[in-house]
Protein backbone atom coordinates (compact mmCIF):
# COMPACT_ATOMS: atom_id res chain seq x y z
CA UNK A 1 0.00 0.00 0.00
CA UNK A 2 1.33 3.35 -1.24
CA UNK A 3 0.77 5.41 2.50
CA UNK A 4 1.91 8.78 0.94
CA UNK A 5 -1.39 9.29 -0.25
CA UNK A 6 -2.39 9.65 3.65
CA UNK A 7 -0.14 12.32 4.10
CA UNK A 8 -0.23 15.39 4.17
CA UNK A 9 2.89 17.97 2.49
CA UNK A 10 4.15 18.40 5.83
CA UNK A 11 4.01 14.95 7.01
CA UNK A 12 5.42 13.43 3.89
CA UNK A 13 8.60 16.33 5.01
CA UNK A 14 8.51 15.34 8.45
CA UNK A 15 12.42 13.23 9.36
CA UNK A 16 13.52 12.29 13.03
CA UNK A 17 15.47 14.30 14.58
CA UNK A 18 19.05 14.00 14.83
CA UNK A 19 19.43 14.15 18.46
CA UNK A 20 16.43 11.58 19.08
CA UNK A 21 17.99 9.21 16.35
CA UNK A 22 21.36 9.23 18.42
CA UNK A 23 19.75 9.12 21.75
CA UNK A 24 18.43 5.58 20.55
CA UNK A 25 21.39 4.24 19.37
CA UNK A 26 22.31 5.21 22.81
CA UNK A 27 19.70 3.44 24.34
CA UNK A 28 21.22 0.29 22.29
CA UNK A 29 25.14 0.69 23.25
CA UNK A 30 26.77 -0.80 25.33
CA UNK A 31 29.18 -0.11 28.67
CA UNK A 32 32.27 0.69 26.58
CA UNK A 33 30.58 3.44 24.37
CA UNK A 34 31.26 6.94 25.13
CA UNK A 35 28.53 9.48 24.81
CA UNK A 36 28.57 12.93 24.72
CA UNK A 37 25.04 13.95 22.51
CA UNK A 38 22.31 15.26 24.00
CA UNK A 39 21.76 17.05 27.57
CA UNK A 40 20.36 14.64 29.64
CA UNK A 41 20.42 15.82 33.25
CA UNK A 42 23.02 13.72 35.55
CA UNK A 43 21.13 11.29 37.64
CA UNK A 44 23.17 12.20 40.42
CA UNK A 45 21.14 15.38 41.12
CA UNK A 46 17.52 13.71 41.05
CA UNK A 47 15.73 15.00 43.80
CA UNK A 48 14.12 11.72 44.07
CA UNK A 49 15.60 8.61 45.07
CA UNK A 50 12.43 6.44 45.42
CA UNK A 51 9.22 6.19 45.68
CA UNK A 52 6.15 3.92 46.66
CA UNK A 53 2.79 3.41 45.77
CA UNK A 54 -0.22 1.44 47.60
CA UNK A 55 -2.40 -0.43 45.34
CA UNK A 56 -6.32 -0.64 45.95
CA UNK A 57 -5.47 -4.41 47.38
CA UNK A 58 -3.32 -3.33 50.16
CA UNK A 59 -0.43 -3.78 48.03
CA UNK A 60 2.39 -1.93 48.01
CA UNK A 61 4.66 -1.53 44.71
CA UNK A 62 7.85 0.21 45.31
CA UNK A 63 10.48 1.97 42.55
CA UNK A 64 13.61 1.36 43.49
CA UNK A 65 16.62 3.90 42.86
CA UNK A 66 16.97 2.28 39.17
CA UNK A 67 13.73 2.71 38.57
CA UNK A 68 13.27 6.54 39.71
CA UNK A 69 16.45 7.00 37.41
CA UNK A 70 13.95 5.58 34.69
CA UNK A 71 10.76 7.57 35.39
CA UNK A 72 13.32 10.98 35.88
CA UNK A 73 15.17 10.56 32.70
CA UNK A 74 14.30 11.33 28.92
CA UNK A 75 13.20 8.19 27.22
CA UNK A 76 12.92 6.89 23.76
CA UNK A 77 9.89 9.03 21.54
CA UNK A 78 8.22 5.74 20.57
CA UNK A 79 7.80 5.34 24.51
CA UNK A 80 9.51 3.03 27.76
CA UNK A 81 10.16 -0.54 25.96
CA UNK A 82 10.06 -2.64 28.68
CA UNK A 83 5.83 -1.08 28.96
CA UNK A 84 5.87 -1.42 25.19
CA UNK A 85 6.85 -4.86 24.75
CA UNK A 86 3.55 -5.75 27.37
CA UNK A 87 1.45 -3.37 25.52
CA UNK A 88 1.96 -5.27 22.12
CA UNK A 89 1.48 -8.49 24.17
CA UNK A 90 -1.87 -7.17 24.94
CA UNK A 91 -2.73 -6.19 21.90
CA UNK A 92 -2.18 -9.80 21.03
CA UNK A 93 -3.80 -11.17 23.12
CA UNK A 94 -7.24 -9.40 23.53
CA UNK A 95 -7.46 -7.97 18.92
CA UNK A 96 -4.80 -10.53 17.36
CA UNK A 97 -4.24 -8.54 14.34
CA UNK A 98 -3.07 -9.99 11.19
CA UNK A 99 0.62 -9.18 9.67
CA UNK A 100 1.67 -8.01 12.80
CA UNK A 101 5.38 -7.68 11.72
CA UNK A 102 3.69 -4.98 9.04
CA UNK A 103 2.82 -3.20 12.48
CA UNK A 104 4.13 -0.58 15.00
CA UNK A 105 3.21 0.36 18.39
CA UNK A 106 4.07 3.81 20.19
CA UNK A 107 3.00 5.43 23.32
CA UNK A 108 0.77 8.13 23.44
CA UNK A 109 -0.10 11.02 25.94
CA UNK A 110 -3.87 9.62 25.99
CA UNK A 111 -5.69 8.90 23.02
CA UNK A 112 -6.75 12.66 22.22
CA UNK A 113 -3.18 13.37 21.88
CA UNK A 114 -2.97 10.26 19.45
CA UNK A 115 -5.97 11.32 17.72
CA UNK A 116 -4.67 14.89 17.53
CA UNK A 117 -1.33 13.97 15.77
CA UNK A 118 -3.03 11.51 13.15
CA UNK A 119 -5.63 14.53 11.71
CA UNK A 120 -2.29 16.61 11.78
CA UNK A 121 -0.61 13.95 10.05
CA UNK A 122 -3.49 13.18 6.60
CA UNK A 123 -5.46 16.39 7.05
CA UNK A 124 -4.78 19.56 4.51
CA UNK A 125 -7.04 22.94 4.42
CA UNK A 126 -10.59 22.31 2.58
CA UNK A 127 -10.24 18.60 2.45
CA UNK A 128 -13.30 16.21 2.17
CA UNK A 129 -14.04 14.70 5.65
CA UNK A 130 -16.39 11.59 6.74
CA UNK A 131 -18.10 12.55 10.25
CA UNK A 132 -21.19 10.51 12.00
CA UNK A 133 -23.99 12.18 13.30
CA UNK A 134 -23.43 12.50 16.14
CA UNK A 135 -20.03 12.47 16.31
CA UNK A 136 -17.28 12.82 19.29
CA UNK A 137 -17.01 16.56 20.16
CA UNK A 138 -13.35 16.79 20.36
CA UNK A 139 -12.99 14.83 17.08
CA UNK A 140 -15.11 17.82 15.50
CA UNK A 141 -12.81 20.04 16.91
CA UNK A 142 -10.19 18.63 15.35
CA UNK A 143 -11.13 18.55 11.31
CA UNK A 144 -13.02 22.08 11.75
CA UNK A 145 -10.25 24.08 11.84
CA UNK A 146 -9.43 22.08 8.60
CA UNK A 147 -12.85 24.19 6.73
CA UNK A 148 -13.29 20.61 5.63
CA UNK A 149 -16.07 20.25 3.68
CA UNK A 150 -17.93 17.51 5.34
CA UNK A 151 -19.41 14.23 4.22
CA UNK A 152 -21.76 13.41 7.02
CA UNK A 153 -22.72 9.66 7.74
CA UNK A 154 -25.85 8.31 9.94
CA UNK A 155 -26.16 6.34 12.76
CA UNK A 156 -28.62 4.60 14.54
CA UNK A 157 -29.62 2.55 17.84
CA UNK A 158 -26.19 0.02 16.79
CA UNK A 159 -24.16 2.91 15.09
CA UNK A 160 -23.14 4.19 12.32
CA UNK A 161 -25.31 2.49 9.44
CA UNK A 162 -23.01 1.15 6.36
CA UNK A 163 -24.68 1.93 3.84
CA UNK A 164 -24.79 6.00 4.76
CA UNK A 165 -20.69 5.27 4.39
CA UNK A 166 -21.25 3.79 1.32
CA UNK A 167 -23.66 6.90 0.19
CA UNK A 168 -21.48 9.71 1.42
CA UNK A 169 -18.64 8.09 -1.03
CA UNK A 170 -21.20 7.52 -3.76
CA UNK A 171 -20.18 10.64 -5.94
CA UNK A 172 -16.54 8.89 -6.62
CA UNK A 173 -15.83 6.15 -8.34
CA UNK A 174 -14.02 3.53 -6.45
CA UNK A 175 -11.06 2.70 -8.33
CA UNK A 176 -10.59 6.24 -8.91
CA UNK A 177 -10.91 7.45 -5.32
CA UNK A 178 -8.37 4.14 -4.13
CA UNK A 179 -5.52 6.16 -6.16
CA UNK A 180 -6.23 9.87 -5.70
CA UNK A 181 -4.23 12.25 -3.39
CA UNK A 182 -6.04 15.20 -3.32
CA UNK A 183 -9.74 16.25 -3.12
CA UNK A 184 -11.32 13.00 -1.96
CA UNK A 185 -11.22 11.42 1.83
CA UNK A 186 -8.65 9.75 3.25
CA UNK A 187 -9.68 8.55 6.36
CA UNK A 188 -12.99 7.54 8.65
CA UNK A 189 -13.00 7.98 12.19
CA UNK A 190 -15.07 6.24 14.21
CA UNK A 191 -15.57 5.64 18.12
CA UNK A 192 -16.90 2.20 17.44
CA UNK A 193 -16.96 0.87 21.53
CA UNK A 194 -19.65 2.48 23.83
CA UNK A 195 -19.24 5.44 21.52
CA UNK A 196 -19.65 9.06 23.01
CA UNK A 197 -22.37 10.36 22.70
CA UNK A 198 -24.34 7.50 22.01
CA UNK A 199 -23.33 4.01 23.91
CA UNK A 200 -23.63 2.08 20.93
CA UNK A 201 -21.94 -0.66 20.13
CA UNK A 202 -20.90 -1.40 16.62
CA UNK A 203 -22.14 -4.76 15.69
CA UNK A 204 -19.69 -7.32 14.22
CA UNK A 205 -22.01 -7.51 10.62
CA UNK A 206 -21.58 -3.81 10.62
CA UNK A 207 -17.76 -3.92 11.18
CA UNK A 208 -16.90 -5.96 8.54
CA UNK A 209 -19.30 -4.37 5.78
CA UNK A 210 -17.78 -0.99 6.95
CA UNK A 211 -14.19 -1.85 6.56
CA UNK A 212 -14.90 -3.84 3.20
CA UNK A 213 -16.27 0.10 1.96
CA UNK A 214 -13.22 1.55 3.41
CA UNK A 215 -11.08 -1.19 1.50
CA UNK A 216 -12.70 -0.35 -1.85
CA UNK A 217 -12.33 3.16 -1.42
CA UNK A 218 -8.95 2.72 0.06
CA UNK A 219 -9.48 5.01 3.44
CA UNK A 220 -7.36 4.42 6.24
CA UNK A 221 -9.75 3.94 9.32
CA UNK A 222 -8.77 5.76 12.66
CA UNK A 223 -10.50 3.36 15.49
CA UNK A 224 -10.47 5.33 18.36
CA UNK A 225 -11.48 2.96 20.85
CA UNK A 226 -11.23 4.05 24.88
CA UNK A 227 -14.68 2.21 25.73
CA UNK A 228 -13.45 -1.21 24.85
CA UNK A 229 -13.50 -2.61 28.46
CA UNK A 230 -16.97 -0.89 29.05
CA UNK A 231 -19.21 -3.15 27.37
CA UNK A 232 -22.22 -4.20 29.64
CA UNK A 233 -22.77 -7.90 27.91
CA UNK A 234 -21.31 -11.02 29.67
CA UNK A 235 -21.41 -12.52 25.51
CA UNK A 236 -18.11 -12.42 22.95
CA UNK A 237 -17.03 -8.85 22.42
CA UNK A 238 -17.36 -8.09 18.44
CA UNK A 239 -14.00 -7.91 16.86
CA UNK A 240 -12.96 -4.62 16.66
CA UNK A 241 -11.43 -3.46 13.29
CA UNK A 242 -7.58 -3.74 13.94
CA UNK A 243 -8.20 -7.54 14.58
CA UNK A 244 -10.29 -7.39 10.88
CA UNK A 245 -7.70 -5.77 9.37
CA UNK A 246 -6.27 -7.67 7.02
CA UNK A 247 -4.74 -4.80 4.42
CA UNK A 248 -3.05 -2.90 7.25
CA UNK A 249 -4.92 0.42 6.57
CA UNK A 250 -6.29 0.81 10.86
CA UNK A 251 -4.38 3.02 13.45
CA UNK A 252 -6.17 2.36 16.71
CA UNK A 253 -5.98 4.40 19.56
CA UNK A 254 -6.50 3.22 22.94
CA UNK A 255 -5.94 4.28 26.49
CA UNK A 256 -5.88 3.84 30.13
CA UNK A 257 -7.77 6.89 31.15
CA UNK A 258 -10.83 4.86 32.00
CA UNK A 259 -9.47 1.69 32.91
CA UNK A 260 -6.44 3.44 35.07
CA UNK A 261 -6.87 6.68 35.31
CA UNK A 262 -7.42 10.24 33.38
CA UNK A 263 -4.80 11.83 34.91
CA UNK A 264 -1.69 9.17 33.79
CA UNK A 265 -2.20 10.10 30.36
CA UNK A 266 -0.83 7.14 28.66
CA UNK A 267 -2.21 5.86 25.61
CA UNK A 268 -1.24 4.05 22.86
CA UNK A 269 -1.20 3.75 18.81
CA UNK A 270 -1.09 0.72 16.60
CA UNK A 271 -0.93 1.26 13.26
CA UNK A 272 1.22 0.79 9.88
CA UNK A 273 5.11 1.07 10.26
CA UNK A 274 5.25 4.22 7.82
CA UNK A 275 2.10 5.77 9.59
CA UNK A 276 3.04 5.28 13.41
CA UNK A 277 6.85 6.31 12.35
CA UNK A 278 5.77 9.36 11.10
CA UNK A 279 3.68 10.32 14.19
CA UNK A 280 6.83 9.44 16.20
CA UNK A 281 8.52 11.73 14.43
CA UNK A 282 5.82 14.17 15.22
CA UNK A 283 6.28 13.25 18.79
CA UNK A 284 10.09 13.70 18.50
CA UNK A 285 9.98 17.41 17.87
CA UNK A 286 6.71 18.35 20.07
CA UNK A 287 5.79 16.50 23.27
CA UNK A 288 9.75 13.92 22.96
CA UNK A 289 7.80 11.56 24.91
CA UNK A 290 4.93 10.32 27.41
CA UNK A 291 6.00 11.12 30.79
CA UNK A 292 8.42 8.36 31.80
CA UNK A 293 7.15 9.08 35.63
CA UNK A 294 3.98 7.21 33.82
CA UNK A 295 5.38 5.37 31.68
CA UNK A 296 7.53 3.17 34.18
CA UNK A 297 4.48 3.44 37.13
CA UNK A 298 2.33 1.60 34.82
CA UNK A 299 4.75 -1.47 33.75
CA UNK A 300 5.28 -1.92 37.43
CA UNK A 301 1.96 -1.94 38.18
CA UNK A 302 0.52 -4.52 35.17
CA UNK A 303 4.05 -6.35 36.43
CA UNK A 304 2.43 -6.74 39.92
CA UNK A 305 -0.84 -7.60 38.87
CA UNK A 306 0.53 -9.79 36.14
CA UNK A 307 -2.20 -11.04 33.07
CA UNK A 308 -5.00 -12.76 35.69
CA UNK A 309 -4.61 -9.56 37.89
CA UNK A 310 -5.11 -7.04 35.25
CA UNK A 311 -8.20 -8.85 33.91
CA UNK A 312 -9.83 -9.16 37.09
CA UNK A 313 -9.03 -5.04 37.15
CA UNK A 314 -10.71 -4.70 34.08
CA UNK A 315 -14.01 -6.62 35.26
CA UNK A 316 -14.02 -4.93 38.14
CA UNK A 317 -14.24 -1.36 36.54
CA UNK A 318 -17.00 -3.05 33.90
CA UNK A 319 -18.91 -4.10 36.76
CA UNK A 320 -19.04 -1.00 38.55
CA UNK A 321 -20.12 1.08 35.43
CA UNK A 322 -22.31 -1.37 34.51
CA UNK A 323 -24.20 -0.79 37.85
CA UNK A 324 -24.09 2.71 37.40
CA UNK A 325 -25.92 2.54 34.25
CA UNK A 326 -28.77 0.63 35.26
CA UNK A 327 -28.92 2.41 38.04
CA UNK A 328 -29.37 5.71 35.81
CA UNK A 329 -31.38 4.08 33.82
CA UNK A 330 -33.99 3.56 36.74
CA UNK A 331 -33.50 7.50 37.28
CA UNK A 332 -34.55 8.31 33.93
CA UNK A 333 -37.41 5.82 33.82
CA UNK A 334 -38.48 7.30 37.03
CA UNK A 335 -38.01 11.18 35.67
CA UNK A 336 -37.99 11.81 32.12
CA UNK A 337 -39.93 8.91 30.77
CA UNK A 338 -42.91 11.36 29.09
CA UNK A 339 -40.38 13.47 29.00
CA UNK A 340 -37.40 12.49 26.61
CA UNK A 341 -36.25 9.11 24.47
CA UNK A 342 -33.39 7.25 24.68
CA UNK A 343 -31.75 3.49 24.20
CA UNK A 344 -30.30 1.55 27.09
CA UNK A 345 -26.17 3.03 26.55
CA UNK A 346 -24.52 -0.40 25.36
CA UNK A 347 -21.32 0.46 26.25
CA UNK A 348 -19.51 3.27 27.71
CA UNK A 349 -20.30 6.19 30.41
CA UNK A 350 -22.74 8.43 28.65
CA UNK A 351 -26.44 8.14 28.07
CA UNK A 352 -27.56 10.17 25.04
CA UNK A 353 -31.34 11.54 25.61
CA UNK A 354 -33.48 13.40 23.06
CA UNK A 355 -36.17 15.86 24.46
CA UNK A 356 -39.43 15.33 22.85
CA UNK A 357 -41.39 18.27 21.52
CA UNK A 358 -38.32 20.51 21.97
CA UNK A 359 -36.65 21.02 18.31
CA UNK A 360 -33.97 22.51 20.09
CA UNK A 361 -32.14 22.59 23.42
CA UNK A 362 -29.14 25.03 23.28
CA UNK A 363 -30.82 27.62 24.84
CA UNK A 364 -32.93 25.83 27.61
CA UNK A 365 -29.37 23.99 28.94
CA UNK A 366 -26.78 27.08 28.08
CA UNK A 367 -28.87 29.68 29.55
CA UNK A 368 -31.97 28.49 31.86
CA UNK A 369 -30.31 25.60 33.34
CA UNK A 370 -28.14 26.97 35.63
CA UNK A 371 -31.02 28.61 37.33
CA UNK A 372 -31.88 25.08 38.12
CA UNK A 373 -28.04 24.20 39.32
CA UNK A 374 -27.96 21.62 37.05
CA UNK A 375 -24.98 21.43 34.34
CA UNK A 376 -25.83 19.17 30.67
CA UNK A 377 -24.41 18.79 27.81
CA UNK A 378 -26.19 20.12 24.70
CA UNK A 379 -26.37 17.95 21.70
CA UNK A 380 -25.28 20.47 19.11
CA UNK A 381 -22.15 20.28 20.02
CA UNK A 382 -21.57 16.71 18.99
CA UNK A 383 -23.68 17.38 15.10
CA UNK A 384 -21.71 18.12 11.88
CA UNK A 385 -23.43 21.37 11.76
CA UNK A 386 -23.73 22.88 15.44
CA UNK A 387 -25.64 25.81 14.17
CA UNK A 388 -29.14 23.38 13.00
CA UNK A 389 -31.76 23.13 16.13
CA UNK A 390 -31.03 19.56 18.12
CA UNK A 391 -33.20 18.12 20.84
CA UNK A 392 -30.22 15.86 22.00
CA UNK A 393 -28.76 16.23 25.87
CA UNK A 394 -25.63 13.69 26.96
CA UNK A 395 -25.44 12.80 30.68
CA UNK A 396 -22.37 11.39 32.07
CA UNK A 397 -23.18 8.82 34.91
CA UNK A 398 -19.61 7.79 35.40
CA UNK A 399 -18.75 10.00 38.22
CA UNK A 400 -21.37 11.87 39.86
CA UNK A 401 -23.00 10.18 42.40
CA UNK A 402 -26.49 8.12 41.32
CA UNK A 403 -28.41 10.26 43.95
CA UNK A 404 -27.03 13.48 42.84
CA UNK A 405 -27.49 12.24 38.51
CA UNK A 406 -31.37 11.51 40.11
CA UNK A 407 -31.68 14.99 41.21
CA UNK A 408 -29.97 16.41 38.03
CA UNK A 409 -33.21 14.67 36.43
CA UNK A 410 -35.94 15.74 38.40
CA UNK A 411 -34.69 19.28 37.98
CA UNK A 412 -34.32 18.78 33.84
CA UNK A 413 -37.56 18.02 34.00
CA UNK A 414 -39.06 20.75 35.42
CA UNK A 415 -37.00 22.69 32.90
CA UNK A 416 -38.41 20.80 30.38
CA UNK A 417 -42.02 20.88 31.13
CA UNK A 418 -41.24 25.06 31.73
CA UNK A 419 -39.62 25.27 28.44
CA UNK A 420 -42.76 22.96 26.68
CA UNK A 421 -45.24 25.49 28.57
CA UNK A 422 -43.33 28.56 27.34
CA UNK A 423 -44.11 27.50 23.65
CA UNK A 424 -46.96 26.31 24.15
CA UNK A 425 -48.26 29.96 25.39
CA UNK A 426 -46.43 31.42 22.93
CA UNK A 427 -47.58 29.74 20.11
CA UNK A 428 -51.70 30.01 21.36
């Protein structure tokens, strides 16, 4: 596969750095070599000398003096090996991707910063872009300040629906569009796992039409995939599209900010050798590196718990979301069932509500809600077009306390039934 035509003209420019490249061969050396490169600061002044953490369990997991050195010191760009080597193991293990040796794996700083660095690297001014509706916020962010001009796909109860792919790519020919550079898509981007806004999950049927379209129209497909572990079903998972990728043309993102925690900000990217080496090199001259303080936490840590440990982890935190979603679900039943529409969130830690008889919400939530102390998230901000009227509202029930979400929805509706009374007035 020719993966120039992904790039953009500064990505396609875009070499390692010549300080980076020698600080690896460092990393390779041995005893005898003599280095005098880059300014690393002398371990010998570290403020730090150890440290200790106490796991959930009672545990306690301690970095020694070596490995304080470790988490103090620059690291390689492509992220701490040792954490890298059981990150690929995992991605073994739970995806098992095809041509794997065509493959590449590199730490992240979450997977927004992944996500970030892969529009920077395929996007150029005015280019044609595939979004869902609705689509993740931040994603939207991203390709607007693009001026893309947008090819906008629908979804449904299980996602995004194939064949509004297959329509939004309908004015190219296939076998053109597979060798263009310039003025069709190159990419789709989809949250395919307990997807924000909605919760759906992308069904396995789905999956594999959807990356067959992508295949004849030769688009690289970003899978940004946080949710994977929050899927409330005790059945099979559905494969997700690295592990049905069979013409290397997937980067997936994934992360540990809801399995771990937000505020470690590691992530990681799996993708095709000249597609993650170029967003190393991107890494190189911006961010150098996750923080090795992470980086090195987190190998201890899945070290400790070892493979049975770190699955039990990951049931745990399902389990516990899980209950918080039926419990919100009870809340809504109980509150907004006249009120507002919605399907049970599959997956994930959002529930994604549409007001009924209210074309539009913006102004109800961004300017009458806080009378009610009650802060929402308006739907427009997740549409293509944020500017067209959208009776959509997305509640987070991952952190706030179920009491607390139940008293959110007894205030929204009041607002609600307000807001339906003030049109209803106005229009007699």
């Amino acid at each position: 596969m020719d993966y120039t035509r992904f790039m953009n003209g500064v990505t396609k420019n875009r070499k390692a750095t010549i300080l980076r490249d020698l600080f690896n061969l460092q990393l390779q050396g041995g005893d005898d070599w003599v280095y005098v490169i880059g300014g690393l600061p002398n371990e010998s002044v570290f403020p730090v000398k150890e440290g200790q953490f106490t796991m959930a369990d009672g545990r306690k997991i301690t970095l020694d003096e070596n490995a304080m050195k470790e988490c103090l010191q620059y690291g390689p760009s492509g992220g701490y090996p040792p954490l890298v080597k059981q990150l690929e193991a995992m991605v073994k293990k739970h995806h098992n991707p095809p041509r794997w040796s065509e493959r590449k794996l590199m730490t992240i700083n979450g997977a927004q910063d992944g996500l970030g660095a892969t529009i920077e690297m395929m996007m150029n001014e005015g280019d044609f872009v595939l979004v869902e509706k609705p689509a993740y916020s931040c994603y939207l962010s991203l390709v607007q300040s693009y001026s893309p001009r947008i090819l906008t796909m629908e979804t449904d109860e299980k996602g995004l629906i194939p064949s509004s792919l297959r329509a939004a790519l309908s004015r190219w020919n296939p076998e053109e569009m597979s060798k263009a550079h310039k003025d069709v898509p190159k990419f789709m981007y989809t949250n395919p796992t307990g997807n924000n806004p909605t919760g759906t999950i992308l069904p396995t049927e789905r999956r594999r039409e959807i990356y067959d379209i992508c295949c004849q129209y030769n688009l690289i497909i970003i899978e940004d995939d946080p949710y994977y572990f929050q899927q409330y079903t005790s059945e099979e998972y559905p494969p997700t599209f690295l592990g049905l990728d069979t013409e290397c043309r997937v980067i997936r993102l994934d992360s540990f900010s809801k399995t771990f925690g937000g505020g470690l900000r590691v992530g990681f990217a799996v993708g095709p050798k000249p597609l993650i080496e170029k967003l190393i090199f991107h890494q190189q001259a911006s961010t150098q590196h996750v923080s090795n303080l992470s980086q090195v936490t987190l190998h201890h840590i899945l070290n400790a718990w070892g493979d049975d440990g770190y699955e039990r982890h990951l049931e745990m935190v399902k389990e516990f979301y899980w209950k918080r979603r039926d419990a919100v679900i009870a809340c809504a039943e109980k509150h907004l069932s006249e009120l507002c529409e919605w399907n049970v969130p599959a997956g994930g830690l959002f529930l994604w509500l549409k007001v009924k008889n209210i074309p539009d919400v913006w102004d109800m939530i961004m300017k009458k809600a806080a009378a009610k102390k009650v802060v929402l998230v308006p739907g427009n901000g997740f549409m293509p077009d944020s500017s067209k009227p959208c009776p959509y509202v997305r509640v987070a029930f991952s952190h706030t306390p179920t009491e607390k979400i139940e008293e959110a929805f007894r205030r929204f509706a009041e607002m609600i039934r307000e807001e339906m009374s003030i049109s209803k007035s106005t229009k007699g």
